[in-house]
C-alpha atoms as a PDB file:
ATOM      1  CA  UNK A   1       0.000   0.000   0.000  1.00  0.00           C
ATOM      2  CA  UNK A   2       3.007   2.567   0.581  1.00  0.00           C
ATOM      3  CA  UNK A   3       3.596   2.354  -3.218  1.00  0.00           C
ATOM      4  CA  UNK A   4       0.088   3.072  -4.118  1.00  0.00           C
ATOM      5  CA  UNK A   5       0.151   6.187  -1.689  1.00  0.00           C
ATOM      6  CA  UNK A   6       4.002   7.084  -2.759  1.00  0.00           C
ATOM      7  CA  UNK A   7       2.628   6.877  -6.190  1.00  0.00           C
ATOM      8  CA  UNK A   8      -0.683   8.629  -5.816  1.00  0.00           C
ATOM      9  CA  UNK A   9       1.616  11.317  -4.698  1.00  0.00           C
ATOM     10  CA  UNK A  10       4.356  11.711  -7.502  1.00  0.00           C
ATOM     11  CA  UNK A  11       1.118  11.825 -10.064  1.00  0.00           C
ATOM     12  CA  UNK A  12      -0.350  15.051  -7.842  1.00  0.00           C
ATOM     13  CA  UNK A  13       3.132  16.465  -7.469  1.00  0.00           C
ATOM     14  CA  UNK A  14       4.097  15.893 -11.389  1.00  0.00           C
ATOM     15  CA  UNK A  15       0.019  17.756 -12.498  1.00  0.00           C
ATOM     16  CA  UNK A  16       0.812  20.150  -9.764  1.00  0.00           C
ATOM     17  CA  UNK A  17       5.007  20.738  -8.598  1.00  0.00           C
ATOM     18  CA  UNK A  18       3.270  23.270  -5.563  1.00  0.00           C
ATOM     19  CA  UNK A  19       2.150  19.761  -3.989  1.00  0.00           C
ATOM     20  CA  UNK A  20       5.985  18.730  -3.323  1.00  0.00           C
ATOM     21  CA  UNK A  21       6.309  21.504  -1.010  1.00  0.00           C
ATOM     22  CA  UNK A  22       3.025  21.065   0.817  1.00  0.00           C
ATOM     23  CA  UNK A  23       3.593  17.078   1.267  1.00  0.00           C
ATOM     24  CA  UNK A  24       7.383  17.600   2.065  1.00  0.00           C
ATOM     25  CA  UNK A  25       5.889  19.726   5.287  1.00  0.00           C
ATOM     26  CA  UNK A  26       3.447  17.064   5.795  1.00  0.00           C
ATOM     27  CA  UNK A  27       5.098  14.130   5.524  1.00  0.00           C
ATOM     28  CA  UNK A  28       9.285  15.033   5.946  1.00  0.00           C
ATOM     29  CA  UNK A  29       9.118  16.002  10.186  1.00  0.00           C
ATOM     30  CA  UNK A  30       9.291  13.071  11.989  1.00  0.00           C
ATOM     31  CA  UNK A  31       7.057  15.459  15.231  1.00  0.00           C
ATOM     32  CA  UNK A  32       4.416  16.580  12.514  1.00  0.00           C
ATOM     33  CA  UNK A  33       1.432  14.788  10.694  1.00  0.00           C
ATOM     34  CA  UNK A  34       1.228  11.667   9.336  1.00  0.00           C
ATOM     35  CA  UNK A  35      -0.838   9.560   6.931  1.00  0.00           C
ATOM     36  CA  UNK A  36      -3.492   6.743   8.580  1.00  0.00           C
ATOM     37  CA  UNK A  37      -6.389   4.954   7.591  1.00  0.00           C
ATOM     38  CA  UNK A  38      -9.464   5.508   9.066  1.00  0.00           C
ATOM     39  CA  UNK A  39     -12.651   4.174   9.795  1.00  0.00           C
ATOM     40  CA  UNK A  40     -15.132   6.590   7.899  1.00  0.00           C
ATOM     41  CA  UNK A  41     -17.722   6.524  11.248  1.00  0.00           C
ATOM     42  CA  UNK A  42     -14.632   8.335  13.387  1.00  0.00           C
ATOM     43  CA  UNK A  43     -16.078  11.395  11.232  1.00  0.00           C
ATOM     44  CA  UNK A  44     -19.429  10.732  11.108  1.00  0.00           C
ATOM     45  CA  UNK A  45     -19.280   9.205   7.918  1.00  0.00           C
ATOM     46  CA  UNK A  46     -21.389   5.904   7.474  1.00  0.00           C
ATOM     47  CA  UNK A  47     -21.965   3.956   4.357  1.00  0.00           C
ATOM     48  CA  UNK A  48     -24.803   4.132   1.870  1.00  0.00           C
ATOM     49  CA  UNK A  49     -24.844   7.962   2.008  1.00  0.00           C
ATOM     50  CA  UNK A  50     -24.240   9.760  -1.093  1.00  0.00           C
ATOM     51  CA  UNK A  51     -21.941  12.678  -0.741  1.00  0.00           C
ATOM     52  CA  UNK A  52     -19.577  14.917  -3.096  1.00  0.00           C
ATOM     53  CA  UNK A  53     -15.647  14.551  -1.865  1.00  0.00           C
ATOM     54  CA  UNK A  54     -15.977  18.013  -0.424  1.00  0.00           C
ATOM     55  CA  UNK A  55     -18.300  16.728   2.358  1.00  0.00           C
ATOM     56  CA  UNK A  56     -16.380  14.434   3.169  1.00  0.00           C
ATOM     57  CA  UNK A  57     -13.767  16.590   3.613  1.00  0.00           C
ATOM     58  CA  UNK A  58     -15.289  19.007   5.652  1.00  0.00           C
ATOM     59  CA  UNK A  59     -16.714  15.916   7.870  1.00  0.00           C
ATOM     60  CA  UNK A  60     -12.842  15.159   8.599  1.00  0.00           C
ATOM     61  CA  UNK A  61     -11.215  18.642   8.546  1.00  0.00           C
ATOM     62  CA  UNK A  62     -13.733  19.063  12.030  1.00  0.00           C
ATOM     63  CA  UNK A  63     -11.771  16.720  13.569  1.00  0.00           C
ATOM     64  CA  UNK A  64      -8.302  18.058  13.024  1.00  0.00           C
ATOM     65  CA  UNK A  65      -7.505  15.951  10.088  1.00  0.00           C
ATOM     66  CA  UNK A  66      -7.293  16.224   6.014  1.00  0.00           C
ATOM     67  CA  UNK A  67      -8.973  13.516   3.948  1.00  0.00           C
ATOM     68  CA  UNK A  68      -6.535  12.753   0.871  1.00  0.00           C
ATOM     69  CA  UNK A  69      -7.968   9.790  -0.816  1.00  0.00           C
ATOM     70  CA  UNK A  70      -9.996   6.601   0.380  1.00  0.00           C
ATOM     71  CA  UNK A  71      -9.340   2.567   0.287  1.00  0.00           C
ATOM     72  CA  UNK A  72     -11.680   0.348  -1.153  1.00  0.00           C
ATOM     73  CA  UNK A  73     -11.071  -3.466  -2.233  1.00  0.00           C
ATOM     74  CA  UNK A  74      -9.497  -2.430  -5.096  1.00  0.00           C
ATOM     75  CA  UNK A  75      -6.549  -0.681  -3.730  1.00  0.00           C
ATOM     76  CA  UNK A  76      -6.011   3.699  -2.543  1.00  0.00           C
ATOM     77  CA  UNK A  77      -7.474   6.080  -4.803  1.00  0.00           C
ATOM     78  CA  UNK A  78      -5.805   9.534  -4.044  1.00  0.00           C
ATOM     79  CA  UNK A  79      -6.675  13.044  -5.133  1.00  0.00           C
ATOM     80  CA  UNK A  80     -10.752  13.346  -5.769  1.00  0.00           C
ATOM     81  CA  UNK A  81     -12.150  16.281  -7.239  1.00  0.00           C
ATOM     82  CA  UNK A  82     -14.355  18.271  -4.687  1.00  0.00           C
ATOM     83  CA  UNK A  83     -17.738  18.050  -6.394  1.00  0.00           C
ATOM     84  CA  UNK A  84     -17.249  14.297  -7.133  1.00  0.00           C
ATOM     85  CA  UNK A  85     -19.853  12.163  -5.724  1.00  0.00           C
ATOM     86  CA  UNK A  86     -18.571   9.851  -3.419  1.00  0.00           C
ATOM     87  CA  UNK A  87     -20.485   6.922  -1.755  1.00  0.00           C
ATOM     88  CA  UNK A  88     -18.822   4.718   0.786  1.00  0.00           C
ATOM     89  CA  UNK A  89     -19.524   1.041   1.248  1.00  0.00           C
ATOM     90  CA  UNK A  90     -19.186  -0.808   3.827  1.00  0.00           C
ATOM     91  CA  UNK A  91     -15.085  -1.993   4.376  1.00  0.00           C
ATOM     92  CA  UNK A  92     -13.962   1.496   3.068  1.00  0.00           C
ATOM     93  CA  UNK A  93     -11.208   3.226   4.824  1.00  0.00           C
ATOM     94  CA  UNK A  94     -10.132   7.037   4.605  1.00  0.00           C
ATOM     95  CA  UNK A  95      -6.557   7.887   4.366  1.00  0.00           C
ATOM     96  CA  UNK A  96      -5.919  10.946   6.068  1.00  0.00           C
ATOM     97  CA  UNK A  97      -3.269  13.389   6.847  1.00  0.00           C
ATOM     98  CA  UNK A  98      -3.341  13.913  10.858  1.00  0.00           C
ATOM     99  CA  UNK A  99      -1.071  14.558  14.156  1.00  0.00           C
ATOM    100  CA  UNK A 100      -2.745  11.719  16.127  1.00  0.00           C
END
């Protein structure tokens, strides 16, 4: 799974070189945030709700945390668009940039 995010990554930073910055602060200080997966109901999130990305989001940004992509059965999917409709099932996991 550390390829699929280390590659999800590379793809954002080569569409967008800004990103190496931002995930070189995220990810480089060994006393900052790291990346987890999550249970989608630690944010209020359950499954069979349909929702755009942005929601989703904002459902995890209230708990101190960024959202960056999601894990289904079929492996990480990083970088959503914010009006994308997104509809968990059941076995989904965020991924998600936090401090704890």
């Amino acid at each position: 799974m550390a390829e699929e995010l280390l590659g999800g990554m590379l793809t954002q930073v080569a569409a967008d070189p800004f990103l190496g910055g931002v995930f070189e602060e995220l990810l480089n200080d060994c006393e900052g945030a790291e990346v987890y997966i999550r249970d989608p109901a630690e944010y209020g999130l359950h499954p069979g709700v349909l929702r755009s990305w942005e929601q989703v989001q904002d459902a995890v940004r209230a708990h101190d945390a960024v959202a960056i992509g999601y894990r289904d059965s079929q492996g990480v999917c990083l970088g959503l668009e914010s009006k994308q409709d997104f509809d968990l099932q059941p076995g989904e996991r965020l991924v998600v940039v936090s401090y704890t």
